[in-house]
PDB file of N, CA and C in Angstrom:
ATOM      1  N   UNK A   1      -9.412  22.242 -53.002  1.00  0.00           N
ATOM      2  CA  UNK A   1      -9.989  23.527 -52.702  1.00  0.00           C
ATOM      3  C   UNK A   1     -10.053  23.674 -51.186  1.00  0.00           C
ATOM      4  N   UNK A   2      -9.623  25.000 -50.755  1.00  0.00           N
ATOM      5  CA  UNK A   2      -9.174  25.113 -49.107  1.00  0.00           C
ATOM      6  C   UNK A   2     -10.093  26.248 -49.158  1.00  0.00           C
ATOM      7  N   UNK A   3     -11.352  26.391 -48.165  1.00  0.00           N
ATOM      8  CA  UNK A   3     -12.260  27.680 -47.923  1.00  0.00           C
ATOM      9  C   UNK A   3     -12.700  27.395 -46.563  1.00  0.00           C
ATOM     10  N   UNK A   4     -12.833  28.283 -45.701  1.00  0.00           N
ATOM     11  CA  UNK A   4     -13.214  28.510 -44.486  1.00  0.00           C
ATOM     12  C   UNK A   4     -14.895  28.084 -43.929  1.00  0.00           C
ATOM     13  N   UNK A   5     -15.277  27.667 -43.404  1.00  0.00           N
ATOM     14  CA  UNK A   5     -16.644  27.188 -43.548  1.00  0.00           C
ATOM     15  C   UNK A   5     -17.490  28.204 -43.250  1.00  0.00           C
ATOM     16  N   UNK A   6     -17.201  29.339 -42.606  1.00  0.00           N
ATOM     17  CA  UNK A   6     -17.353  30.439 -42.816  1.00  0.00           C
ATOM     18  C   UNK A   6     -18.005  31.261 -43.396  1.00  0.00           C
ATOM     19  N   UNK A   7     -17.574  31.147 -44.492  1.00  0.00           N
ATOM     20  CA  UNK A   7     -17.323  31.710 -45.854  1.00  0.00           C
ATOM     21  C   UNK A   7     -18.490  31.354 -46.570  1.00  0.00           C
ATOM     22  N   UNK A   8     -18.810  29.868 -46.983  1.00  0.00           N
ATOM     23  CA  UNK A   8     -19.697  29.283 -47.324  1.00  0.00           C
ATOM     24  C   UNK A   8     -21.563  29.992 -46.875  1.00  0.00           C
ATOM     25  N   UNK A   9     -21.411  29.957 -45.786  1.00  0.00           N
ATOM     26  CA  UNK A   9     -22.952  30.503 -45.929  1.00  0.00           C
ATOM     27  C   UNK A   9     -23.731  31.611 -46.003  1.00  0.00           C
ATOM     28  N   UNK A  10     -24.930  31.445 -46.485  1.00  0.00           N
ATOM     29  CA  UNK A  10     -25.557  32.447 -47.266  1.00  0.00           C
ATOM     30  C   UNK A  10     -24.870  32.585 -49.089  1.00  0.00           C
ATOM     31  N   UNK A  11     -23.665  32.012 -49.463  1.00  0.00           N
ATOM     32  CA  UNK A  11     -23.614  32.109 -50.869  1.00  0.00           C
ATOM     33  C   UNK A  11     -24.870  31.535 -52.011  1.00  0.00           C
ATOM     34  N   UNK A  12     -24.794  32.067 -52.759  1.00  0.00           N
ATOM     35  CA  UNK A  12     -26.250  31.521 -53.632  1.00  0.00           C
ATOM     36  C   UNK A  12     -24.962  30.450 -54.692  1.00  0.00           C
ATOM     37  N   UNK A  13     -25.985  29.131 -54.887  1.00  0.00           N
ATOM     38  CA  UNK A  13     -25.443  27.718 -55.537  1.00  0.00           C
ATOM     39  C   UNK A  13     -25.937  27.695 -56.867  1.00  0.00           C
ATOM     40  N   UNK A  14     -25.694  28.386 -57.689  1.00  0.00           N
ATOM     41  CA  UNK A  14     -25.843  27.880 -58.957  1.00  0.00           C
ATOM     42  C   UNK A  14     -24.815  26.751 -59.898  1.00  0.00           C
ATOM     43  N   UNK A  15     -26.255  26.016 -60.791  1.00  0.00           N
ATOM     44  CA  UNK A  15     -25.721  25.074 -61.029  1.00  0.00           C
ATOM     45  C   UNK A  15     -24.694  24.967 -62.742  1.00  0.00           C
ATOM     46  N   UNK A  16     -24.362  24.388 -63.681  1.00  0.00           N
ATOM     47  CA  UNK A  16     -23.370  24.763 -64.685  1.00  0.00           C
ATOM     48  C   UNK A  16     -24.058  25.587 -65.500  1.00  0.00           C
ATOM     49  N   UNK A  17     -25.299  25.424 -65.407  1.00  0.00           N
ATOM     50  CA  UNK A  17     -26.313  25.829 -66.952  1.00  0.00           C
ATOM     51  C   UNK A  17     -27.044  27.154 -66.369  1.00  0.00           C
ATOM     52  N   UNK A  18     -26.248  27.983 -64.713  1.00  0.00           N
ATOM     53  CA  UNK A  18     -26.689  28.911 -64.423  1.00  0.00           C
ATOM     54  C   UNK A  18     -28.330  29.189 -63.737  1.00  0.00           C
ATOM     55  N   UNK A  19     -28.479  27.760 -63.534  1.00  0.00           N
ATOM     56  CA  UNK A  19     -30.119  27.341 -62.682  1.00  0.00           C
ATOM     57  C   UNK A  19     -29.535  28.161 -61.419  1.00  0.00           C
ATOM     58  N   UNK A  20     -30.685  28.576 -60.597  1.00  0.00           N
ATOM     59  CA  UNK A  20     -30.262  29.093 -59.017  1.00  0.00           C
ATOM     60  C   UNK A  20     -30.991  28.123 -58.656  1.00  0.00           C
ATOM     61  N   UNK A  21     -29.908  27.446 -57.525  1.00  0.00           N
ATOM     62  CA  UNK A  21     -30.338  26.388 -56.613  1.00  0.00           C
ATOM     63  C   UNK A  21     -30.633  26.742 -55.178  1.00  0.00           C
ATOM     64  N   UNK A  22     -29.597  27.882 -54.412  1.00  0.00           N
ATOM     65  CA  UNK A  22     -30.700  28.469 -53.320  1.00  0.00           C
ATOM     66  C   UNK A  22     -29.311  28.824 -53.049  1.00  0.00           C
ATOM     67  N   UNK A  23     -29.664  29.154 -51.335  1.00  0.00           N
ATOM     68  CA  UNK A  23     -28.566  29.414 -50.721  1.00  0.00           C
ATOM     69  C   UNK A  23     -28.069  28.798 -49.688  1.00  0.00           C
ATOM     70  N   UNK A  24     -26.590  28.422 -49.472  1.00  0.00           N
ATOM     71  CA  UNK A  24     -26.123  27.518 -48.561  1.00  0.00           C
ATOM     72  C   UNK A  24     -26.391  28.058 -47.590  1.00  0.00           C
ATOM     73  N   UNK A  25     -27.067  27.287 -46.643  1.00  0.00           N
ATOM     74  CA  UNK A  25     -27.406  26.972 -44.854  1.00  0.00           C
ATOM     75  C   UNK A  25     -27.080  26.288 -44.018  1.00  0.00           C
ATOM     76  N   UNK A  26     -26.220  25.669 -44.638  1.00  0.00           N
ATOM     77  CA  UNK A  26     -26.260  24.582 -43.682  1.00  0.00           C
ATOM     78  C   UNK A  26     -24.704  23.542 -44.467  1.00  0.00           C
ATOM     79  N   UNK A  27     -23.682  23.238 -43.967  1.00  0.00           N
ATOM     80  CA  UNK A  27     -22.928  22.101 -44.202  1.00  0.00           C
ATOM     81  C   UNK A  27     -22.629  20.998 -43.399  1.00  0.00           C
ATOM     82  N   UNK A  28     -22.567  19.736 -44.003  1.00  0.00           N
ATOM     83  CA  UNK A  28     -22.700  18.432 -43.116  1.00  0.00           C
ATOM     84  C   UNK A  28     -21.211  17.997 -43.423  1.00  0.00           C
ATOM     85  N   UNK A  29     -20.435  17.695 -42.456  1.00  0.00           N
ATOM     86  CA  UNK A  29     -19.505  17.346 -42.570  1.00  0.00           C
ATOM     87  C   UNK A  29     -19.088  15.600 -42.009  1.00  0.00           C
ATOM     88  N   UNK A  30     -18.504  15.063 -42.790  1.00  0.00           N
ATOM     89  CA  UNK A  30     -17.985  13.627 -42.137  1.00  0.00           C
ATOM     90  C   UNK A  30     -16.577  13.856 -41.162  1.00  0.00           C
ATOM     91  N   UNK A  31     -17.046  13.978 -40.386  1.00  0.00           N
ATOM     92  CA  UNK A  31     -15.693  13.954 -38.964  1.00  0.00           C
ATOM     93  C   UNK A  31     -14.390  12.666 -39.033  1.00  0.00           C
ATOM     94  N   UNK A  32     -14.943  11.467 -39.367  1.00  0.00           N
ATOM     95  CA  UNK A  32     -14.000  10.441 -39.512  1.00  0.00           C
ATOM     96  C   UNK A  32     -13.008  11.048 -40.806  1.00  0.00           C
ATOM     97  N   UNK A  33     -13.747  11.108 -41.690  1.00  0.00           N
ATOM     98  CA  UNK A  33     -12.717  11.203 -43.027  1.00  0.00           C
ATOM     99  C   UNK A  33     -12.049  12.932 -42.778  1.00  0.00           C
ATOM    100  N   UNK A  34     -13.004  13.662 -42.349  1.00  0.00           N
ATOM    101  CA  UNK A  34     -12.144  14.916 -42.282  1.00  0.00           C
ATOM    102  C   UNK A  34     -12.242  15.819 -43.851  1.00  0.00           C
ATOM    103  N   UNK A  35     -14.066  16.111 -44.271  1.00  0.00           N
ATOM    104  CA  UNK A  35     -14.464  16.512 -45.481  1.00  0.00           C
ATOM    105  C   UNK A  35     -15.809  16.906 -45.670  1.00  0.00           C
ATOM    106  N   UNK A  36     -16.008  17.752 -46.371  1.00  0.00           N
ATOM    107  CA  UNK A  36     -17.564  17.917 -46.403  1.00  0.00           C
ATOM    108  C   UNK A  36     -18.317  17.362 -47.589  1.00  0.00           C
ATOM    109  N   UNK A  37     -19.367  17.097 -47.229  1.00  0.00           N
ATOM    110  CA  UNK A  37     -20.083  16.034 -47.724  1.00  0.00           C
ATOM    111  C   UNK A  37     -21.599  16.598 -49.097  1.00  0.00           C
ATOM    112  N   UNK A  38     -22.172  17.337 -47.666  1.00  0.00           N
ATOM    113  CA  UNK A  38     -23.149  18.052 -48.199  1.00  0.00           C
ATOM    114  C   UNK A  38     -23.406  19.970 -48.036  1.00  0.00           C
ATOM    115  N   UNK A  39     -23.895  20.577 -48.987  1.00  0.00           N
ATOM    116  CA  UNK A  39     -24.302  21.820 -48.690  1.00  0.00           C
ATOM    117  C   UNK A  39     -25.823  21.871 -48.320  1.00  0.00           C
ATOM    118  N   UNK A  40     -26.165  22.133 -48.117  1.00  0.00           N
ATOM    119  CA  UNK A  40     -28.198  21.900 -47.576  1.00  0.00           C
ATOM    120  C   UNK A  40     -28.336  23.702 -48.230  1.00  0.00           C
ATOM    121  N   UNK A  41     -29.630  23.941 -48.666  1.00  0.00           N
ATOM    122  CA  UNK A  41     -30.106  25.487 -48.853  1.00  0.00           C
ATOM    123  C   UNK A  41     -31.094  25.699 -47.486  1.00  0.00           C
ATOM    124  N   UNK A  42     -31.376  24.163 -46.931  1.00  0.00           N
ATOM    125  CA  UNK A  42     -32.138  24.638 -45.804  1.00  0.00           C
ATOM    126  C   UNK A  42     -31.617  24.156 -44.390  1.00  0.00           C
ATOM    127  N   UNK A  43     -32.106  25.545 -43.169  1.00  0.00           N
ATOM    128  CA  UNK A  43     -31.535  24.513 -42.168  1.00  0.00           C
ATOM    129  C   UNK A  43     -31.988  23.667 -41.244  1.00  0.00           C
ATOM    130  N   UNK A  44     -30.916  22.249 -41.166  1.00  0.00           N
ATOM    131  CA  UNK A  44     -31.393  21.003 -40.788  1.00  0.00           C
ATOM    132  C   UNK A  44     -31.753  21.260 -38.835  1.00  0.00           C
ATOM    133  N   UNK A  45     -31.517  22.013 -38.678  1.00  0.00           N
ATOM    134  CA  UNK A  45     -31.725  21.952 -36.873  1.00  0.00           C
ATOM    135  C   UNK A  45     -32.784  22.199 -36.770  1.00  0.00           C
ATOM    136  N   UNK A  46     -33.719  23.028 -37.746  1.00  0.00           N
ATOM    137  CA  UNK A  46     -35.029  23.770 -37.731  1.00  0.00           C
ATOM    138  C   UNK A  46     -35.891  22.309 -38.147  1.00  0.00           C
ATOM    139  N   UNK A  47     -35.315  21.141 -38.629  1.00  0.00           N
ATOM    140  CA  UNK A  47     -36.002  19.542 -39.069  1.00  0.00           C
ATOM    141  C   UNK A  47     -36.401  18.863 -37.595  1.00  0.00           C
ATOM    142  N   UNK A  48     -37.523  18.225 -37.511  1.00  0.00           N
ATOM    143  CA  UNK A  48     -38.025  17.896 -36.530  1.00  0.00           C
ATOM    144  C   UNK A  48     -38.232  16.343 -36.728  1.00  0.00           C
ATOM    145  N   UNK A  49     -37.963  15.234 -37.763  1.00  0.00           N
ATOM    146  CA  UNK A  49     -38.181  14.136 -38.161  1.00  0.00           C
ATOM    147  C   UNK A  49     -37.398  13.227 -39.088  1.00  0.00           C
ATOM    148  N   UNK A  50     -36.592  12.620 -38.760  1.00  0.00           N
ATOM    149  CA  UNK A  50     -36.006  11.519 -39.960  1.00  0.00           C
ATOM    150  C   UNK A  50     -36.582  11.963 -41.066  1.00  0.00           C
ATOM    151  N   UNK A  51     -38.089  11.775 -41.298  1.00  0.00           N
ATOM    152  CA  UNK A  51     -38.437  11.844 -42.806  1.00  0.00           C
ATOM    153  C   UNK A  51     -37.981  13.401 -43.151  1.00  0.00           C
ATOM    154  N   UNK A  52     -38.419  14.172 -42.362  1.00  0.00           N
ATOM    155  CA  UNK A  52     -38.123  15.572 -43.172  1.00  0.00           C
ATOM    156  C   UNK A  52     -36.920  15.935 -43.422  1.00  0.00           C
ATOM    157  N   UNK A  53     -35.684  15.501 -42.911  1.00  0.00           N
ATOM    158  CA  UNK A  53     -34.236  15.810 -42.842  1.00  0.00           C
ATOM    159  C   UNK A  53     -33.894  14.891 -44.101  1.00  0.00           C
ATOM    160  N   UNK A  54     -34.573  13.796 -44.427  1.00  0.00           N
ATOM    161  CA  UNK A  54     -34.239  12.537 -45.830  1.00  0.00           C
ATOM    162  C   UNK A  54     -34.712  13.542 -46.829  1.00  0.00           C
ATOM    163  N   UNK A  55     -35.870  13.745 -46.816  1.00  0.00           N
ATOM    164  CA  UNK A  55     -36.534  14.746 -48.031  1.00  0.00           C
ATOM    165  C   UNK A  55     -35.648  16.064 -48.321  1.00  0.00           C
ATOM    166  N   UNK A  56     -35.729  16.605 -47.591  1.00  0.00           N
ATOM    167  CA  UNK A  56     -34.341  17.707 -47.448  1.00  0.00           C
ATOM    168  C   UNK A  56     -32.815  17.914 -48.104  1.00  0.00           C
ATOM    169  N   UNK A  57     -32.500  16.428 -47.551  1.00  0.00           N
ATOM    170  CA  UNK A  57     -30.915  16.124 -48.121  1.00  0.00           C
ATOM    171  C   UNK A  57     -31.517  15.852 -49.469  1.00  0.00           C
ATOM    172  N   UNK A  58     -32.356  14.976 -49.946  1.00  0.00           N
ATOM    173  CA  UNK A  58     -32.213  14.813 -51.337  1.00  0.00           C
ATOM    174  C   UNK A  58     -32.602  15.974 -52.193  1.00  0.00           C
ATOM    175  N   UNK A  59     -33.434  16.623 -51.822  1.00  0.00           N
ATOM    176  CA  UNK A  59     -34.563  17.672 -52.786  1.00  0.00           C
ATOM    177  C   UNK A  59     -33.323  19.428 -52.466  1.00  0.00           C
ATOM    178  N   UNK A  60     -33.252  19.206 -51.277  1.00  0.00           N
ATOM    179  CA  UNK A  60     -32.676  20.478 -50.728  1.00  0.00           C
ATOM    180  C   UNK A  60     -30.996  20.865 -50.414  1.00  0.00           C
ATOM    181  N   UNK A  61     -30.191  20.097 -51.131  1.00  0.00           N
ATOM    182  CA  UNK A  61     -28.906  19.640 -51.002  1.00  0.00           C
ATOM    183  C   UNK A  61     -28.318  19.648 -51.909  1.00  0.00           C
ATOM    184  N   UNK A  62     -26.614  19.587 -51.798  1.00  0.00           N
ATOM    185  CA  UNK A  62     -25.827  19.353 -53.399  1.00  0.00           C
ATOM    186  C   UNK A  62     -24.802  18.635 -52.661  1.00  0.00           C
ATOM    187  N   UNK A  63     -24.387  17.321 -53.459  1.00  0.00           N
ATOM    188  CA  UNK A  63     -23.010  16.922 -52.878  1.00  0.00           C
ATOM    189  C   UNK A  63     -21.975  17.732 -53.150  1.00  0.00           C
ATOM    190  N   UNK A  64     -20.968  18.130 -52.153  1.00  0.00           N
ATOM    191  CA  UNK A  64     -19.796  18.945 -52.157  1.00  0.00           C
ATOM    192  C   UNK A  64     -18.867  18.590 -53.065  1.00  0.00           C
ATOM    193  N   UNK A  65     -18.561  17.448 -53.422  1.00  0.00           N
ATOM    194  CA  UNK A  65     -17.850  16.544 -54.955  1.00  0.00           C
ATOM    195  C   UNK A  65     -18.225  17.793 -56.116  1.00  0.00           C
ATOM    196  N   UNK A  66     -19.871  17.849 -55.946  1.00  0.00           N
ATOM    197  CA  UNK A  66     -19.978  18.578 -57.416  1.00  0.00           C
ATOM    198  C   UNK A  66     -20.089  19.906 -57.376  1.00  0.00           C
ATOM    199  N   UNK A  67     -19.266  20.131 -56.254  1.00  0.00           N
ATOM    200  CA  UNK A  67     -19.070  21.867 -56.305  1.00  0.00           C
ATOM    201  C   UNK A  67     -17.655  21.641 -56.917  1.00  0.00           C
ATOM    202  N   UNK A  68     -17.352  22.920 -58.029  1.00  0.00           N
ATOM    203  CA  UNK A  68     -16.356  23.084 -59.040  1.00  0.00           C
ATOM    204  C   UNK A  68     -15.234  24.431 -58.249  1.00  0.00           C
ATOM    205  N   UNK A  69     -16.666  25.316 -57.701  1.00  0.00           N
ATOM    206  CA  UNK A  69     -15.775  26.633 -57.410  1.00  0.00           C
ATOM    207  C   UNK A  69     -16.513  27.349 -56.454  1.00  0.00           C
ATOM    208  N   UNK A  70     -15.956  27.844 -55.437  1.00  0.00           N
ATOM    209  CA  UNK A  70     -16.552  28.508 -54.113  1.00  0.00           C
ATOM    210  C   UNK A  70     -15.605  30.021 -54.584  1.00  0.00           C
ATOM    211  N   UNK A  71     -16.430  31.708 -55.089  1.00  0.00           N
ATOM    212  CA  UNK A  71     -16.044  32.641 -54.723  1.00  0.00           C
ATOM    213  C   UNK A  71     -17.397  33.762 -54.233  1.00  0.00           C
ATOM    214  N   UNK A  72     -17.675  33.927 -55.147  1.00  0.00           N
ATOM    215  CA  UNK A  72     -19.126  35.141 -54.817  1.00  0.00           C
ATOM    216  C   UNK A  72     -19.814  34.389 -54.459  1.00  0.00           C
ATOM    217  N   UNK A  73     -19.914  33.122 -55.372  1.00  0.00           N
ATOM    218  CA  UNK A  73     -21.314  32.270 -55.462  1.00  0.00           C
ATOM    219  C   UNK A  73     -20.868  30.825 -55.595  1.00  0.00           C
ATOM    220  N   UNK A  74     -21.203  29.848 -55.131  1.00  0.00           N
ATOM    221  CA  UNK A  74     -20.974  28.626 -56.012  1.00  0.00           C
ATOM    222  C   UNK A  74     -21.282  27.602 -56.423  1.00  0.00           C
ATOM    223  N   UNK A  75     -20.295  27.506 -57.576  1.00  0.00           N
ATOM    224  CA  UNK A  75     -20.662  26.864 -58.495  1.00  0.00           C
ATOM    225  C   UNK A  75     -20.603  25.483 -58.556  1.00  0.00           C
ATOM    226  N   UNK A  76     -21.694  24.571 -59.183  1.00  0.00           N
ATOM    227  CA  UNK A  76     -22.191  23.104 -59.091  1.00  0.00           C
ATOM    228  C   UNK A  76     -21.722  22.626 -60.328  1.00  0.00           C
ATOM    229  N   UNK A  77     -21.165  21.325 -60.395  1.00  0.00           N
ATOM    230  CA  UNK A  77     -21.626  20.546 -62.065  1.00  0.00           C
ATOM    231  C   UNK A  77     -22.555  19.502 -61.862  1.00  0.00           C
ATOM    232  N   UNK A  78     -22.485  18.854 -62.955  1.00  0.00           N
ATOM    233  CA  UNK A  78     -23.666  17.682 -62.998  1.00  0.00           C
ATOM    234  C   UNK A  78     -23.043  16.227 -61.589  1.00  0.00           C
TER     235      UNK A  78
END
């Protein structure tokens, strides 16, 4: 899947069973491998602490693996 990073924010992330998970704010990308990693619904520059940016990625995040489909909105699997 080839999408502009662009593109990506502000889309709302729902997940297979049609849960709303929020809206993308934020993407973390791995520079070595050349891929994105994570979507965040919140944004991480506005994080002021290790702990709050850990809590965040886990509670406030989706790995990019389990995105299926980026058009209006997108979509997560398990």
């Amino acid at each position: 899947m080839s999408i502009e990073i662009s593109e990506i924010y502000g889309k709302e992330i729902y997940d297979a069973e049609g849960e709303f998970i929020g809206e993308a704010n934020d993407l973390i990308l791995d520079t070595e491998e050349g891929k994105a990693v994570r979507i965040t619904t919140e944004e991480l520059n506005k994080l002021s602490s290790k702990q709050e940016l850990s809590e965040t990625l886990k509670e406030n995040s989706v790995l990019y693996d389990r995105v299926e489909s980026i058009s209006d909105i997108i979509l997560v699997g398990r």
